[in-house]
Protein backbone atom coordinates (compact mmCIF):
# COMPACT_ATOMS: atom_id res chain seq x y z
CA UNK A 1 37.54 125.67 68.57
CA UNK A 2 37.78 127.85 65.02
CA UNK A 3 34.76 126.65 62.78
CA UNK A 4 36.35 125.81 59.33
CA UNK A 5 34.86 127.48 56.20
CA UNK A 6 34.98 125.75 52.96
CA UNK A 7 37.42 127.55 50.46
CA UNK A 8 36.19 129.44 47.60
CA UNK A 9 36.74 130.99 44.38
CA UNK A 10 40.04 131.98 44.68
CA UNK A 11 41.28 129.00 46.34
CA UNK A 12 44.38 127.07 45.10
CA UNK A 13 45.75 123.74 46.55
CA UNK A 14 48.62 124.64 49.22
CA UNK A 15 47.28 128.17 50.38
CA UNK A 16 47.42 129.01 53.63
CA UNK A 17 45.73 131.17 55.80
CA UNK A 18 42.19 131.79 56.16
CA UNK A 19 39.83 131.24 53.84
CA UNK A 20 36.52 132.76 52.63
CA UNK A 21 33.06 131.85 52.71
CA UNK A 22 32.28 128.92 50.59
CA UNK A 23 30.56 130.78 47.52
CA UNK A 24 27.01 129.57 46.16
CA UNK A 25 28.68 130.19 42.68
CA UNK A 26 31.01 127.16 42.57
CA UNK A 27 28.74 124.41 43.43
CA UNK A 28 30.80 121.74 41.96
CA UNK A 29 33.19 122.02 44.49
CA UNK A 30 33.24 118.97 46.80
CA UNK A 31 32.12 119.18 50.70
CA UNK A 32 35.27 118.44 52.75
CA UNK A 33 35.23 114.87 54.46
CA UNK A 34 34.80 114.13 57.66
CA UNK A 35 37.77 113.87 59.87
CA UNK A 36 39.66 115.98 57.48
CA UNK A 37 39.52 119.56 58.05
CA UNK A 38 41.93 120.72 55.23
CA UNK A 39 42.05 119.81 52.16
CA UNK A 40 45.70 119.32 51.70
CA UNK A 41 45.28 116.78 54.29
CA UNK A 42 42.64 114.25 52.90
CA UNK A 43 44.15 111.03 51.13
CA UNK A 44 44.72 111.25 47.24
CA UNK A 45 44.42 115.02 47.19
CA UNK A 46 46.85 116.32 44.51
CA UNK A 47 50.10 117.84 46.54
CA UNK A 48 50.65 121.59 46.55
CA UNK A 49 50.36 123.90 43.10
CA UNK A 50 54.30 124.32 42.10
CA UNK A 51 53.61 125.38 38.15
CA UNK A 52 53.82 128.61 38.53
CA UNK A 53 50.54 131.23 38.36
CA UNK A 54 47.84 129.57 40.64
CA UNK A 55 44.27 128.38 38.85
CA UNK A 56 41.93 130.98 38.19
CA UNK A 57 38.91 131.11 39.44
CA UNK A 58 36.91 128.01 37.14
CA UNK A 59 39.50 125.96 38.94
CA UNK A 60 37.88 122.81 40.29
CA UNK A 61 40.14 120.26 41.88
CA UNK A 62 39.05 116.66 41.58
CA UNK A 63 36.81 114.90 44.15
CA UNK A 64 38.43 113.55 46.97
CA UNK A 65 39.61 109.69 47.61
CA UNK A 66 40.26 109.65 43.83
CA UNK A 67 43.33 109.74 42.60
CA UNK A 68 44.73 112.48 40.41
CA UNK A 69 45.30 111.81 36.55
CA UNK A 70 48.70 111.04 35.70
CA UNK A 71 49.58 114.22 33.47
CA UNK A 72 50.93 117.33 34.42
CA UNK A 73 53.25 118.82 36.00
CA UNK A 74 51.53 119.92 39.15
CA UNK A 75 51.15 116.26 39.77
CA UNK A 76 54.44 115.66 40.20
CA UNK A 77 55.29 114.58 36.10
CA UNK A 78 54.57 110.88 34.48
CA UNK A 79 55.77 108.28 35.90
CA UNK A 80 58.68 106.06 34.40
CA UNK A 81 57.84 103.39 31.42
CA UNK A 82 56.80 100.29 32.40
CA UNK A 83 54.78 101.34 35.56
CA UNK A 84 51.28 100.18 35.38
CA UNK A 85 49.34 102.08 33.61
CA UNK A 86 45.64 103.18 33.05
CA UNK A 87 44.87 101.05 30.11
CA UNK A 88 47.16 98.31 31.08
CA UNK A 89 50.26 99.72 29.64
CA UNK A 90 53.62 101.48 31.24
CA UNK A 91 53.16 105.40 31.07
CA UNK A 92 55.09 106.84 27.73
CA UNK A 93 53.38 104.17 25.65
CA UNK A 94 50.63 104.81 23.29
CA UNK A 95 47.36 103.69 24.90
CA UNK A 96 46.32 102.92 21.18
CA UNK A 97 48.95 100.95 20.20
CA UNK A 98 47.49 97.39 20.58
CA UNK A 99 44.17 98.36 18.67
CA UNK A 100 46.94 100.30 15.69
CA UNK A 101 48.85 97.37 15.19
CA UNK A 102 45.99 95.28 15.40
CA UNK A 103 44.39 97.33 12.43
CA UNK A 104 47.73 97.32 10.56
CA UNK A 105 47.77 93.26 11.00
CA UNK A 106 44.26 93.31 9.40
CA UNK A 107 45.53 95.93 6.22
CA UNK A 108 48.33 93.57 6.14
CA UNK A 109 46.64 90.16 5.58
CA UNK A 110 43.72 91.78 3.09
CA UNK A 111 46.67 93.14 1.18
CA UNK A 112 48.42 89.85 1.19
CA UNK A 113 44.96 88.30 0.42
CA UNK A 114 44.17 90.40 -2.75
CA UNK A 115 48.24 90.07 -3.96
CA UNK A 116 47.51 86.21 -3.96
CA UNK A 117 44.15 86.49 -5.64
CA UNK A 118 45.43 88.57 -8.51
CA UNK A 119 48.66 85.98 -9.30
CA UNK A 120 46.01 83.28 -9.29
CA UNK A 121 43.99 85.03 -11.90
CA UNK A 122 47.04 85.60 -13.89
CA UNK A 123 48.27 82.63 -13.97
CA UNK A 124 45.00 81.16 -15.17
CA UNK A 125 45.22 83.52 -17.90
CA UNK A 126 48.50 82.85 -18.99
CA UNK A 127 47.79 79.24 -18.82
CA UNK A 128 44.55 79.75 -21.30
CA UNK A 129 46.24 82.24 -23.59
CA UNK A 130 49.69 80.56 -24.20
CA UNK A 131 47.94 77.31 -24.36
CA UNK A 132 45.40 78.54 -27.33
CA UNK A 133 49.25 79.97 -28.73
CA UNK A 134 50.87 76.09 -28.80
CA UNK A 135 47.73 75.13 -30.63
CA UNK A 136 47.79 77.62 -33.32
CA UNK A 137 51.30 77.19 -33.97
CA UNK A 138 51.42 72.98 -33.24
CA UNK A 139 48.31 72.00 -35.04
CA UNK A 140 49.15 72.48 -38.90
CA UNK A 141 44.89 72.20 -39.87
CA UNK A 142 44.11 74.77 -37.11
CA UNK A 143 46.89 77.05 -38.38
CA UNK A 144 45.49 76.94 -41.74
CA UNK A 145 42.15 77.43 -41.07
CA UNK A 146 42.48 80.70 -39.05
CA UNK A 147 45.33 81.69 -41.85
CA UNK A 148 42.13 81.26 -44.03
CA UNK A 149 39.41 83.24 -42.03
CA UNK A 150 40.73 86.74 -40.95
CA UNK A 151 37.45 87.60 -40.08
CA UNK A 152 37.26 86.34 -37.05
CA UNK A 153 40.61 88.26 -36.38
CA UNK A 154 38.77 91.61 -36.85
CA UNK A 155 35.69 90.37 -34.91
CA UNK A 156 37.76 89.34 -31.96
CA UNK A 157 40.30 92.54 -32.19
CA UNK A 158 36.01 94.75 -31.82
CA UNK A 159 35.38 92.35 -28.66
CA UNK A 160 38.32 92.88 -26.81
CA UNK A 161 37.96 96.53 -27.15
CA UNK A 162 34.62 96.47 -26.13
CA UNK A 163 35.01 94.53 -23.07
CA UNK A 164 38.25 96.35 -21.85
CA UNK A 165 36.50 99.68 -22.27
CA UNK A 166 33.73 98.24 -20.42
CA UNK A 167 35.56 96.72 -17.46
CA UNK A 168 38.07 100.14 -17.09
CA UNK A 169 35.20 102.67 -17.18
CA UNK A 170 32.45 101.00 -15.19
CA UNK A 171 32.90 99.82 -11.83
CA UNK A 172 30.09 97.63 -11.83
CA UNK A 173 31.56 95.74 -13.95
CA UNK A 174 34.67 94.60 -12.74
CA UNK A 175 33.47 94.41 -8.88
CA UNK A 176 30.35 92.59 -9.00
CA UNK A 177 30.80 89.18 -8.98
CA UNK A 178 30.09 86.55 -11.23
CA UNK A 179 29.94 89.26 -13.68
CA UNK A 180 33.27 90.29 -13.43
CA UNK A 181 34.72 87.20 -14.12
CA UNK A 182 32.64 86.46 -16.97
CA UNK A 183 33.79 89.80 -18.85
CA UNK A 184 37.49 88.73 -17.87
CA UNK A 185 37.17 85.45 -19.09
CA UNK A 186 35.45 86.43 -22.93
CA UNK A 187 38.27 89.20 -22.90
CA UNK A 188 40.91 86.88 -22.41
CA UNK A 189 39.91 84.20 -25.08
CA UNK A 190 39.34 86.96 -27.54
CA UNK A 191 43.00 88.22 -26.48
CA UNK A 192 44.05 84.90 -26.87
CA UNK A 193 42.54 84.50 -30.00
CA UNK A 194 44.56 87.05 -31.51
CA UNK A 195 47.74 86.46 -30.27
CA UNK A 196 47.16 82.84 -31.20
CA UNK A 197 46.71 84.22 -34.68
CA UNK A 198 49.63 86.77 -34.63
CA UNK A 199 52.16 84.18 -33.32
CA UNK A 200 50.34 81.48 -35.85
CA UNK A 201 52.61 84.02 -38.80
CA UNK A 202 55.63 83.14 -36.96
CA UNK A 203 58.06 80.20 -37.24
CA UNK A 204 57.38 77.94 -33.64
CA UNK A 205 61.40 78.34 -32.49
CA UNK A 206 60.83 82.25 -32.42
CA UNK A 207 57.69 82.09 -30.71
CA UNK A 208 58.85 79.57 -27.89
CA UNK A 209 61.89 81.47 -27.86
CA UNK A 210 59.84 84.86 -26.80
CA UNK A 211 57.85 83.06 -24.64
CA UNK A 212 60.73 82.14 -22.62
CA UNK A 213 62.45 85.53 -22.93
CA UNK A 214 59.38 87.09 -21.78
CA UNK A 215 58.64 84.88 -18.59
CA UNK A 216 62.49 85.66 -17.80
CA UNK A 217 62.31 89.28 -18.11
CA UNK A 218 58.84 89.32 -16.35
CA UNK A 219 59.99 87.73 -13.33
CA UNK A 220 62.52 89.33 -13.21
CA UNK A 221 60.90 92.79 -13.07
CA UNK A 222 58.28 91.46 -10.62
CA UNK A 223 61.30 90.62 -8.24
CA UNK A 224 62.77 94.22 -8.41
CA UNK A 225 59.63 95.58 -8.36
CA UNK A 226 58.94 94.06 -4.60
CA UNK A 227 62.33 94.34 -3.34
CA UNK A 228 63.58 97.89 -4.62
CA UNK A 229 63.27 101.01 -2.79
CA UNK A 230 62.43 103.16 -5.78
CA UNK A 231 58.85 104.24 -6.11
CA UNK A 232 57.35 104.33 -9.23
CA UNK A 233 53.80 105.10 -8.87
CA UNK A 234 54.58 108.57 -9.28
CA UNK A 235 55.16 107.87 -13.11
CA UNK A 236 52.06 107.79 -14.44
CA UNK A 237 51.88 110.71 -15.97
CA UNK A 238 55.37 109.82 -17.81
CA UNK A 239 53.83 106.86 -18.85
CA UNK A 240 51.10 108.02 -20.54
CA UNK A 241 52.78 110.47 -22.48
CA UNK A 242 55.47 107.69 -23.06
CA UNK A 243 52.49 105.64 -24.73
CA UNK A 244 51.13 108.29 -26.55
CA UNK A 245 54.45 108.92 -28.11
CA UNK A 246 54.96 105.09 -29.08
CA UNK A 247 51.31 105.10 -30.50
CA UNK A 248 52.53 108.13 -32.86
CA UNK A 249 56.24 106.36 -33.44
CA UNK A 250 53.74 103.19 -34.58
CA UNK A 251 51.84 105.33 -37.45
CA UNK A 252 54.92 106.77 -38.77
CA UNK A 253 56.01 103.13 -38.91
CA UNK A 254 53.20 102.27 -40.81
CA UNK A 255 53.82 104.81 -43.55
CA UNK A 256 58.07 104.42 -43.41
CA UNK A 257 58.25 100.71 -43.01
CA UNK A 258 61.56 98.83 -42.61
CA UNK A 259 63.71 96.68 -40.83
CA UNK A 260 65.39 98.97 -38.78
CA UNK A 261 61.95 100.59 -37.77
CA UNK A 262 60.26 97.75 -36.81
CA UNK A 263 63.31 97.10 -34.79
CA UNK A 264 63.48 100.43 -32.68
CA UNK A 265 59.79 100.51 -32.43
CA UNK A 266 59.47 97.21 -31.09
CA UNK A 267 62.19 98.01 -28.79
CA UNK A 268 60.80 101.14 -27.20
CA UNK A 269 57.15 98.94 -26.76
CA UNK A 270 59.22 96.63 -24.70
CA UNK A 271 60.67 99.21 -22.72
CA UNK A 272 57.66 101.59 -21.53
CA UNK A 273 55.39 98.36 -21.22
CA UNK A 274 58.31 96.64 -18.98
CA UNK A 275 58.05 100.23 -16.97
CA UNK A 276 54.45 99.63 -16.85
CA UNK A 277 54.73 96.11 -15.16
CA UNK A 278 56.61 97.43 -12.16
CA UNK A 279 54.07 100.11 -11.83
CA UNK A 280 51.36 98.13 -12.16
CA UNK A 281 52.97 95.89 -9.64
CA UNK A 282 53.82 98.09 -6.67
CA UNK A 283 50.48 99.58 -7.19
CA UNK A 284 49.00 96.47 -6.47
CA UNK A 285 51.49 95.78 -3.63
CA UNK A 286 50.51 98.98 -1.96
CA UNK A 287 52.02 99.97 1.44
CA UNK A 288 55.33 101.66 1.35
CA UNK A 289 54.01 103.00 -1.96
CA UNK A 290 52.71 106.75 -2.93
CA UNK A 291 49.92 105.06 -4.65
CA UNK A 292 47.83 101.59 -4.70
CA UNK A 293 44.95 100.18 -6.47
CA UNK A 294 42.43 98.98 -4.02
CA UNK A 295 41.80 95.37 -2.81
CA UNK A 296 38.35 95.33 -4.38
CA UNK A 297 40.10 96.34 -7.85
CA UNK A 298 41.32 92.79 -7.96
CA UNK A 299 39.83 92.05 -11.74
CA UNK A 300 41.54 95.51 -12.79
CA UNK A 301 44.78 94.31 -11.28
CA UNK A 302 45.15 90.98 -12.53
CA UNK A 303 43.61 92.86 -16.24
CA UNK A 304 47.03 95.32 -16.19
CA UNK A 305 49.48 92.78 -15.26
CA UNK A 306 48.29 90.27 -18.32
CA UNK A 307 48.22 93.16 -20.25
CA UNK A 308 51.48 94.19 -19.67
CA UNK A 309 53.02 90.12 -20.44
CA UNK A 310 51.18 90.05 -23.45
CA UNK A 311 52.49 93.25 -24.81
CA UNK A 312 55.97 92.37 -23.77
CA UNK A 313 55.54 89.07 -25.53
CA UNK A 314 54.20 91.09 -28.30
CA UNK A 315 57.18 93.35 -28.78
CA UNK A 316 59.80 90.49 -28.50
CA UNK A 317 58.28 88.43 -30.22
CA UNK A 318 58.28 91.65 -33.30
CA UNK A 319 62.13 92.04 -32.43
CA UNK A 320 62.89 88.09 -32.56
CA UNK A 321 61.26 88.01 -36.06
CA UNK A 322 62.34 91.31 -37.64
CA UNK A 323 66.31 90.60 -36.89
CA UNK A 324 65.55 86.96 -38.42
CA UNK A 325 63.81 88.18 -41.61
């Protein structure tokens, strides 16, 4: 009876023939079992090598009894999808796919989350601003009296720039909570305030009739700002410069004043700062977009939308009393 010899270095799965002495070099290699004196023979060994050059000689097949990982070609290809799988899945699928779209489920809620936390905000400060507005323009003594103290115009136009610089340029500030709502609330009375006293110059038809025009046009643009396909967080930098050019069209105005000024300023303010409410929106929407604002950045969100309504209101309101003057 011929004594077998375990293969060696320069064995490949399917040779025939003899084979050499088992070198001391490849110790990994497995003993052969019992009962099995060739390797091709043994249950769950991989079938013969049929992918072209044979393994060189740091080839180690796996133990045997085990069965061979299902990739590769010399294992005869993957099987079909929809055969079970090694994580519980049909071959072909993404073994990480439950734990991705769990993740994306997660993104999705927080982002749902922070869009419903921002409206809230919003809508508090809409109630609190247009509310001080009714008074101011309702109440004949409390028209009169601010009328009669533009101080406290000028002292609440130097808070509202302090606190807005404050809550845009340190983080601290508009993430840390209570603080953060405390800054938000003093800068939205002082805002407020001032429009309050601004709309207080104006007859009460005009200014209910820009309040309405501006709640149409803003809900409007919030609709086609979710639903379009157009992405325009890319604009920023036209934006800016848009701004900067209104800001100069605005002291020209103040030197050339006149109707028909007034009239095409105000109407370019409307314009970039309706641009800026759809940007401001699908940054805070996120997803599908180039940009987004984070979900912690939920103060700085709900800070650009109101600033965008009030300067809309601002602008119609200027348009709605210089083509009735």
């Amino acid at each position: 009876m011929t004594t077998w010899q375990a293969p060696g270095a320069g064995f490949y799965p399917g040779q025939q023939g003899p084979y050499p002495p088992y070198p001391q070099q490849n110790p990994g290699y497995p003993p052969p079992q019992e009962g099995y004196p060739y390797p091709q023979q043994a249950p769950g060994y991989p079938p013969p090598y049929s992918g072209g050059n044979p393994p060189g000689p740091g080839f180690i097949p796996p133990p045997y009894g085990e069965a061979p990982p299902p990739v590769g070609p010399e294992f005869g290809g993957i099987p079909p999808t929809g055969q079970p799988g090694m994580y519980g899945t049909g071959y072909g699928e993404d073994p990480m796919q439950d734990e991705i779209k769990g993740f994306e489920f997660n993104d999705k809620t927080i982002r749902n989350g922070f869009i419903k936390k921002v409206y809230s905000i919003l809508l508090c400060q809409l109630v609190i601003t247009f509310g001080m507005i009714s008074l101011f323009i309702y109440h004949d003594k409390t028209r009169m009296w601010v009328q009669r103290h533009t101080e406290l115009f000028w002292i609440s136009f130097a808070i509202t720039i302090v606190l807005i610089i404050c809550m845009a340029c340190c983080t601290t500030v508009r993430r840390k909570a209570p603080m953060n709502f405390i800054f938000l609330f003093v800068f939205t009375l002082a805002e407020a305030f001032l429009l309050s006293t601004a709309a207080s110059t104006y007859d009460s038809k005009e200014v209910m009739l820009a309040v309405g025009i501006t709640a149409v046009v803003c809900l409007g643009l919030t609709l086609f700002a979710f639903q379009t396909k157009i992405d325009f967080t890319g604009l920023h930098t036209v934006l800016f410069v848009a701004v900067l050019i209104l800001l100069v069209f605005g002291m020209i105005a103040i030197f050339w004043p006149g109707r028909i000024m007034t009239l095409v300023y105000a109407s370019l303010g409307a314009l970039i700062f309706s641009l800026y409410l759809i940007y401001d929106t699908q940054m805070m929407i996120g997803g599908k977009h180039k940009y987004s604002i984070s979900p912690e950045e939920y103060i700085f969100a709900a800070l650009s939308l109101y600033l965008d309504v009030i300067n809309i209101f601002l602008y119609i309101l200027t348009i709605i009393g210089a083509s009735r003057d």
